[in-house]
Protein backbone atom coordinates (compact mmCIF):
# COMPACT_ATOMS: atom_id res chain seq x y z
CA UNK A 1 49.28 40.08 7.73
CA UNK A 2 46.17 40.58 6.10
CA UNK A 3 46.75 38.20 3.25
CA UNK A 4 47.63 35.78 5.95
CA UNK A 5 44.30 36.05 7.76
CA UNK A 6 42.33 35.79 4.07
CA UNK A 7 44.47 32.59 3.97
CA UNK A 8 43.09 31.12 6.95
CA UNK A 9 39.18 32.05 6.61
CA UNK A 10 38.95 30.90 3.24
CA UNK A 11 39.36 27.52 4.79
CA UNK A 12 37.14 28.08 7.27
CA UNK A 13 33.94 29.00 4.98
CA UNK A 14 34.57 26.01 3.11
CA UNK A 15 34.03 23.93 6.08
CA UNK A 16 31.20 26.09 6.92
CA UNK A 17 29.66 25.53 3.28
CA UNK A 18 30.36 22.43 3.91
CA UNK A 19 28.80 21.24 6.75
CA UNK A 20 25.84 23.94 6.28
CA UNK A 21 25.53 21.07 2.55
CA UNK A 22 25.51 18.24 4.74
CA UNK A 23 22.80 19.56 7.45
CA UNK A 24 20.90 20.16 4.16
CA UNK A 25 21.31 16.67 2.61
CA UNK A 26 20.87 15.17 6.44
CA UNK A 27 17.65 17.04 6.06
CA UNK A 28 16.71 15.85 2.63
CA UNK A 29 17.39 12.44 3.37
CA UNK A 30 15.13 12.44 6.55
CA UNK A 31 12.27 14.00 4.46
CA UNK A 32 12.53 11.06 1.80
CA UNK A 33 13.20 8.48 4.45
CA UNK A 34 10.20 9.53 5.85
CA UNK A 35 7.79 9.69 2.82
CA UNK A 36 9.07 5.91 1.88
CA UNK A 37 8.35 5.03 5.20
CA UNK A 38 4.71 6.41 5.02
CA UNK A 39 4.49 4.79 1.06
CA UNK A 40 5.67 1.44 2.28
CA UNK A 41 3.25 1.17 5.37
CA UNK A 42 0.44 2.17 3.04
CA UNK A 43 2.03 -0.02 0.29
CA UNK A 44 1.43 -3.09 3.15
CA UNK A 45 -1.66 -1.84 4.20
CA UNK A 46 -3.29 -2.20 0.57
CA UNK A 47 -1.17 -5.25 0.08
CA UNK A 48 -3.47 -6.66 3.21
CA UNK A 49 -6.45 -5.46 1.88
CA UNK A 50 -6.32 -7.08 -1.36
CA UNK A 51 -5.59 -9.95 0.12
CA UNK A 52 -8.69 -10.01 2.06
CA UNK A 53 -10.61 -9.13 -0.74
CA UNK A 54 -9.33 -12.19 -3.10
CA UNK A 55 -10.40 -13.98 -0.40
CA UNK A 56 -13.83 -13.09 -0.10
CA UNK A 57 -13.77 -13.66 -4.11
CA UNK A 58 -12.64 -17.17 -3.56
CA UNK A 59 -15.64 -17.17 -0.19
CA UNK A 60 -18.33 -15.50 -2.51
CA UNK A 61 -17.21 -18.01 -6.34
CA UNK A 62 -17.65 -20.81 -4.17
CA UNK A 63 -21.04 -19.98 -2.43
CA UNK A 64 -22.04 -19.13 -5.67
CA UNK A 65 -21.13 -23.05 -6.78
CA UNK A 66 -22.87 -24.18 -4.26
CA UNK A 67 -26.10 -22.28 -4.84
CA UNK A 68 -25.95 -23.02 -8.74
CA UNK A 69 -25.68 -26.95 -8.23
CA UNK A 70 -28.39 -26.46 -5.14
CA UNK A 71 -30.64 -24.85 -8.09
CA UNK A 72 -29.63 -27.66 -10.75
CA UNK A 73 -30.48 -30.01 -8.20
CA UNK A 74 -33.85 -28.24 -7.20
CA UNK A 75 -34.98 -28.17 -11.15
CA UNK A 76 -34.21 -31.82 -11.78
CA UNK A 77 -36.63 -32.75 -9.33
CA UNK A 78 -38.90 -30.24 -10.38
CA UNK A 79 -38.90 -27.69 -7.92
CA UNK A 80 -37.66 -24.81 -10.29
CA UNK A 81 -39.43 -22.35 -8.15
CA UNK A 82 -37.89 -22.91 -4.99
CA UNK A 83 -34.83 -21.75 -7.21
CA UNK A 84 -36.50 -18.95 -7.90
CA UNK A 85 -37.46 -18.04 -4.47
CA UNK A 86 -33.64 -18.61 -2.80
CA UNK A 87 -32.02 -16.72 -4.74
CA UNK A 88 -34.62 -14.30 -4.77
CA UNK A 89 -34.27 -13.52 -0.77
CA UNK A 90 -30.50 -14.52 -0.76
């Protein structure tokens, strides 16, 4: 009767080792869900921000267009140091 009972554990602590593997993977899977989670809101957050920032490139080139043909404009009627003097205080 003994070898009988051996028979019928055996099965049973490879269902435990089994499902003791799969609350471990569960686990696993939950820790790497949640670090992609955390990546890809940081991921969107710089995507955002560098968004803005090309944008304030595209703000800043074409102020500084502006104030370059306001200065070519200033020396061709000969007031080179009003140039000067804007883009001294701005």
């Amino acid at each position: 009767m003994c070898h009988l009972c051996a028979l019928q554990v055996k099965p049973l602590l490879e269902v435990t080792n089994t499902e003791e593997k799969i609350t471990q993977k569960e686990a696993e899977l939950k820790q790497v869900s949640d670090k992609f989670d955390k990546l890809k809101f940081e991921h969107d957050d710089l995507e955002k921000k560098h968004q803005q920032i090309m944008e304030e490139k595209v703000a800043l080139a074409e102020q500084l267009q502006a104030e370059a043909e306001l200065c070519s404009e200033a020396e061709e009627v000969g007031q080179s140091h009003y140039c000067y003097l804007y883009s001294y205080y701005f």
